[in-house]
C-alpha atoms as a PDB file:
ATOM      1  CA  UNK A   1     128.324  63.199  75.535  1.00  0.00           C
ATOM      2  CA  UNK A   2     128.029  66.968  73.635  1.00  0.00           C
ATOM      3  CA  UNK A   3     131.833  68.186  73.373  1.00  0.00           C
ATOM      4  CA  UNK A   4     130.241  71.400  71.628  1.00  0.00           C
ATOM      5  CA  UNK A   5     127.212  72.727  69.184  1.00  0.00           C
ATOM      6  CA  UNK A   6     127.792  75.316  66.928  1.00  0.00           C
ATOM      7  CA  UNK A   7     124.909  76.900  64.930  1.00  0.00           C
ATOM      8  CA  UNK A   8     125.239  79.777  62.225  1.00  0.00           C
ATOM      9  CA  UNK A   9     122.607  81.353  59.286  1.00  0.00           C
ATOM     10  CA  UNK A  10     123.561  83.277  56.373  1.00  0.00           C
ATOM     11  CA  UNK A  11     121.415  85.637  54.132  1.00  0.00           C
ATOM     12  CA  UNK A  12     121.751  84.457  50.747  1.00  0.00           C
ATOM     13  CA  UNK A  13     122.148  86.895  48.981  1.00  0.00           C
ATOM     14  CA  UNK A  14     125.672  87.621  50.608  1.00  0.00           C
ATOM     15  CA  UNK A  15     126.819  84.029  49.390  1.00  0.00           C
ATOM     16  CA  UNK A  16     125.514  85.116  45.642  1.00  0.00           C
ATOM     17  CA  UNK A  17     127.313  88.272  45.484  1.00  0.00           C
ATOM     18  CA  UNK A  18     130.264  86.741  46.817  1.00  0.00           C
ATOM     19  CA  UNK A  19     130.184  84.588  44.119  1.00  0.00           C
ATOM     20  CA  UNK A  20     129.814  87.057  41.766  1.00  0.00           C
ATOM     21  CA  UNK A  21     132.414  89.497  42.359  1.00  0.00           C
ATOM     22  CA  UNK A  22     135.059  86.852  43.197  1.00  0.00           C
ATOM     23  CA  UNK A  23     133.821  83.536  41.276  1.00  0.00           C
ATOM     24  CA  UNK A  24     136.386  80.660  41.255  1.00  0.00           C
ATOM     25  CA  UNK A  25     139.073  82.353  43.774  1.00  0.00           C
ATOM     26  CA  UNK A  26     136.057  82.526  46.104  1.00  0.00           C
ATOM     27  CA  UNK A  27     134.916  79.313  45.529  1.00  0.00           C
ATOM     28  CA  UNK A  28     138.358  77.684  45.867  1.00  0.00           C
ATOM     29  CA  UNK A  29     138.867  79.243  49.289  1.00  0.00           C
ATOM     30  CA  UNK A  30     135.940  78.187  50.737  1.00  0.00           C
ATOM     31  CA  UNK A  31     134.901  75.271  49.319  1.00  0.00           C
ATOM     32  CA  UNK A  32     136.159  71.787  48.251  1.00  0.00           C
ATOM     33  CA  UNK A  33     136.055  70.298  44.166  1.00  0.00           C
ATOM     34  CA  UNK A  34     133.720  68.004  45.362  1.00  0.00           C
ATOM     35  CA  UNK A  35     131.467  70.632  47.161  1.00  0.00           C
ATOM     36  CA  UNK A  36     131.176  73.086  44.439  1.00  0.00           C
ATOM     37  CA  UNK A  37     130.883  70.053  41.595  1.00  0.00           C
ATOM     38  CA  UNK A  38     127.459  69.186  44.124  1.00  0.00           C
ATOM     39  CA  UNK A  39     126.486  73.040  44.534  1.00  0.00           C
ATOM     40  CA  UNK A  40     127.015  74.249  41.080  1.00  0.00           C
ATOM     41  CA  UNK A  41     124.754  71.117  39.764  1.00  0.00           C
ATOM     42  CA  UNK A  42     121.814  72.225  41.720  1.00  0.00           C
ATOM     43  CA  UNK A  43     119.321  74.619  40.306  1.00  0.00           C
ATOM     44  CA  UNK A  44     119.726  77.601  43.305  1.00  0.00           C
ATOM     45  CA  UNK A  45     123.352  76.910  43.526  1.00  0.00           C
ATOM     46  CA  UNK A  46     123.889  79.440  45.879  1.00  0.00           C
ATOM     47  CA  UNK A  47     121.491  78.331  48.447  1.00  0.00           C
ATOM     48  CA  UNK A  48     123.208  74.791  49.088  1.00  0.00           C
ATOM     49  CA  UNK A  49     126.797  77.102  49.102  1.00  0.00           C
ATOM     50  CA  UNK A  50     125.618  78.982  51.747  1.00  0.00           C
ATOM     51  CA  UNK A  51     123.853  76.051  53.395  1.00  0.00           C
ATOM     52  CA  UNK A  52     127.672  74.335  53.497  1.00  0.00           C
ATOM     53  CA  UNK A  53     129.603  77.656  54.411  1.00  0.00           C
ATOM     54  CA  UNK A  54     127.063  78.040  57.218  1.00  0.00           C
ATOM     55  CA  UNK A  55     127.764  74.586  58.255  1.00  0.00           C
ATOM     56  CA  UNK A  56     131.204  75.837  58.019  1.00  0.00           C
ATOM     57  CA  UNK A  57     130.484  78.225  60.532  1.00  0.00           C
ATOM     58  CA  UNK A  58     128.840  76.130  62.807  1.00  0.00           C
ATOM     59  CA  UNK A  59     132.207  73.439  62.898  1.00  0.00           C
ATOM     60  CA  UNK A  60     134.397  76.170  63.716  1.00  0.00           C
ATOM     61  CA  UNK A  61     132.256  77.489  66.406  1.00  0.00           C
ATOM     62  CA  UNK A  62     131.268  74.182  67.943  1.00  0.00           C
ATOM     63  CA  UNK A  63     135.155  73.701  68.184  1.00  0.00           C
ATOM     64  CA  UNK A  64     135.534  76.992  69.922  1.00  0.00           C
ATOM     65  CA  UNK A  65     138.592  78.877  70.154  1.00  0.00           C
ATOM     66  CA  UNK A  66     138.848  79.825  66.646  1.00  0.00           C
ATOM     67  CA  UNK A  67     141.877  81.668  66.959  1.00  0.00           C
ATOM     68  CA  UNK A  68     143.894  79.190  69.238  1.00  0.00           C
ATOM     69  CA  UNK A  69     143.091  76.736  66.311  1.00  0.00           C
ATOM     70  CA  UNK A  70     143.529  77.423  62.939  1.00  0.00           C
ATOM     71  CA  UNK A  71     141.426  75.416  60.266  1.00  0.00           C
ATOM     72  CA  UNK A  72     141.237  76.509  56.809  1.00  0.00           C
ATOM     73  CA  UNK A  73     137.866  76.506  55.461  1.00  0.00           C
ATOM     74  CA  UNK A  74     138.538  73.799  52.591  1.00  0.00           C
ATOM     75  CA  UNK A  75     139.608  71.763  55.714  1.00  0.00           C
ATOM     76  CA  UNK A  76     135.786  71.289  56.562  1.00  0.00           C
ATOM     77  CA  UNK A  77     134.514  69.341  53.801  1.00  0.00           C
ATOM     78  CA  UNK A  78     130.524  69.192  54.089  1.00  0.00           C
ATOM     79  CA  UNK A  79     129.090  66.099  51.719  1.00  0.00           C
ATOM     80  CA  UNK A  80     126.245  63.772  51.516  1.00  0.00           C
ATOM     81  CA  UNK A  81     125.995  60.507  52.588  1.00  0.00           C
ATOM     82  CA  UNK A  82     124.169  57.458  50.337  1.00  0.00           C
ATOM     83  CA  UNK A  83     120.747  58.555  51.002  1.00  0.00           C
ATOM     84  CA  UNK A  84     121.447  62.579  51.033  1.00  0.00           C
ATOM     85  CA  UNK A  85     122.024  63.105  54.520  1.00  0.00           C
ATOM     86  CA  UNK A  86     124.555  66.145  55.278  1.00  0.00           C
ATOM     87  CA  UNK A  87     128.349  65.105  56.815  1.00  0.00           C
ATOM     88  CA  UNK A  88     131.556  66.333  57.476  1.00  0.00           C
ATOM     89  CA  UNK A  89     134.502  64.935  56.488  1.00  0.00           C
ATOM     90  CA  UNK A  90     137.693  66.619  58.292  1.00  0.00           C
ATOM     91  CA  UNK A  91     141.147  67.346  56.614  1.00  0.00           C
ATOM     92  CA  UNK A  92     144.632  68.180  57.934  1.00  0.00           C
ATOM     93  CA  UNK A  93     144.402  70.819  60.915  1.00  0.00           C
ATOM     94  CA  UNK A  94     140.849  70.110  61.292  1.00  0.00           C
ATOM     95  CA  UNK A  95     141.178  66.234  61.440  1.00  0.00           C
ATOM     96  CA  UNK A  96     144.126  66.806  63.946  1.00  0.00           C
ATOM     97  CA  UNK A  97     141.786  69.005  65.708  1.00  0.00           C
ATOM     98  CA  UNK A  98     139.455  66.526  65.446  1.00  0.00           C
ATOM     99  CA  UNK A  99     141.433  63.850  67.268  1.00  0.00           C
ATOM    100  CA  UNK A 100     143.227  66.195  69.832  1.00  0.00           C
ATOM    101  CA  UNK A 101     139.395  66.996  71.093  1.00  0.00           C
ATOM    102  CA  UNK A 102     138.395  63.113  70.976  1.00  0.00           C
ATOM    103  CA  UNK A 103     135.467  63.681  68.475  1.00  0.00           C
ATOM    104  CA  UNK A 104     133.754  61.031  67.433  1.00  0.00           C
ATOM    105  CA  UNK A 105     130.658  61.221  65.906  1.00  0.00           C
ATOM    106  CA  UNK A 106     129.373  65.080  64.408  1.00  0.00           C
ATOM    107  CA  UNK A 107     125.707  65.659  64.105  1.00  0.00           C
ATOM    108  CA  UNK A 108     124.562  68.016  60.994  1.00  0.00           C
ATOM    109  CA  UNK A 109     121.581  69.529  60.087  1.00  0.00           C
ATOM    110  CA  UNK A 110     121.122  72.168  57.140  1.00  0.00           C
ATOM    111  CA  UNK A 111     118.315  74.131  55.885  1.00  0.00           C
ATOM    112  CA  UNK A 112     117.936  76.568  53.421  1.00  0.00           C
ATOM    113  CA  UNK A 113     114.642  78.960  52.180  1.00  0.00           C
ATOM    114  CA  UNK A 114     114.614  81.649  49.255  1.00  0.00           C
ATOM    115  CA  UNK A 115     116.757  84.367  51.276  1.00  0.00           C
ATOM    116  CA  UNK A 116     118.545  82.175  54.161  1.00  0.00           C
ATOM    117  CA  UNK A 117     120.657  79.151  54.924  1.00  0.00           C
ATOM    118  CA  UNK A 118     121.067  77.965  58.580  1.00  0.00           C
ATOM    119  CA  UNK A 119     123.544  74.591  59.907  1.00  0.00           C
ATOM    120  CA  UNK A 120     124.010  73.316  62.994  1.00  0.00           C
ATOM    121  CA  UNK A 121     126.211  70.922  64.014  1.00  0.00           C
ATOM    122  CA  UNK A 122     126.734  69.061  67.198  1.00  0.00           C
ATOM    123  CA  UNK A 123     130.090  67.533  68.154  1.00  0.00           C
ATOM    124  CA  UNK A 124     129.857  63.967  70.238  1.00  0.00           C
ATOM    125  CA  UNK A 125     132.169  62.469  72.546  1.00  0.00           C
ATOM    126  CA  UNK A 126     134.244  59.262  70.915  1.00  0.00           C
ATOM    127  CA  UNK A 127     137.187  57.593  70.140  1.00  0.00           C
ATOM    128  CA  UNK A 128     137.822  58.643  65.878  1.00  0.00           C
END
């Protein structure tokens, strides 16, 4: 059963110039070592940024009630499994969250072109 679906798309160019006026205090609020080691080795680094902040996006919002429950963005950890698929791993607040809401199994899909990055990200019913 679908406890919630989030979806969320991001221009860019926003994510560069983010990056460039704050570099590594930006990238350490937002994203995990492991995330930016992946992001920074890719050749458009900040498409696959925005593709994970935008995934981000789409966690929080699939949780709903963003304000009754606090996660910090490094919280939401957005990876790759064996053969490249996107996941989430959950930390801290969010895992709690998590298990409080009896998720079990979250759905992720990420796309990116030249000027936009989209997620979205379904949460299923289950017993983790």
């Amino acid at each position: 059963m679908i406890l919630g679906m989030g979806v969320d798309i991001i221009e860019i160019y926003r994510m560069r110039d983010a990056i460039k006026k704050w570099g590594d205090s930006f990238l350490t609020k937002i994203f995990t070592p492991r995330e930016i080691k992946y992001s920074t080795a890719r050749r458009f680094a900040p498409q696959h940024f925005a593709a994970r902040f935008a995934a981000k996006e789409a966690v929080v919002k699939a949780f709903g009630e963003p304000i009754k429950h606090p996660i910090r963005w490094t919280e939401i950890e957005v990876l790759n499994d064996e053969e490249g698929k996107p996941m989430i791993e959950f930390h801290n607040d969010a895992l709690r969250l998590k298990k409080k809401k009896k998720v079990g199994k979250v759905v992720v899909s990420m796309s990116h072109s030249e000027n936009y990055a989209i997620a979205n990200v379904i949460l299923l019913n289950g017993k983790r």
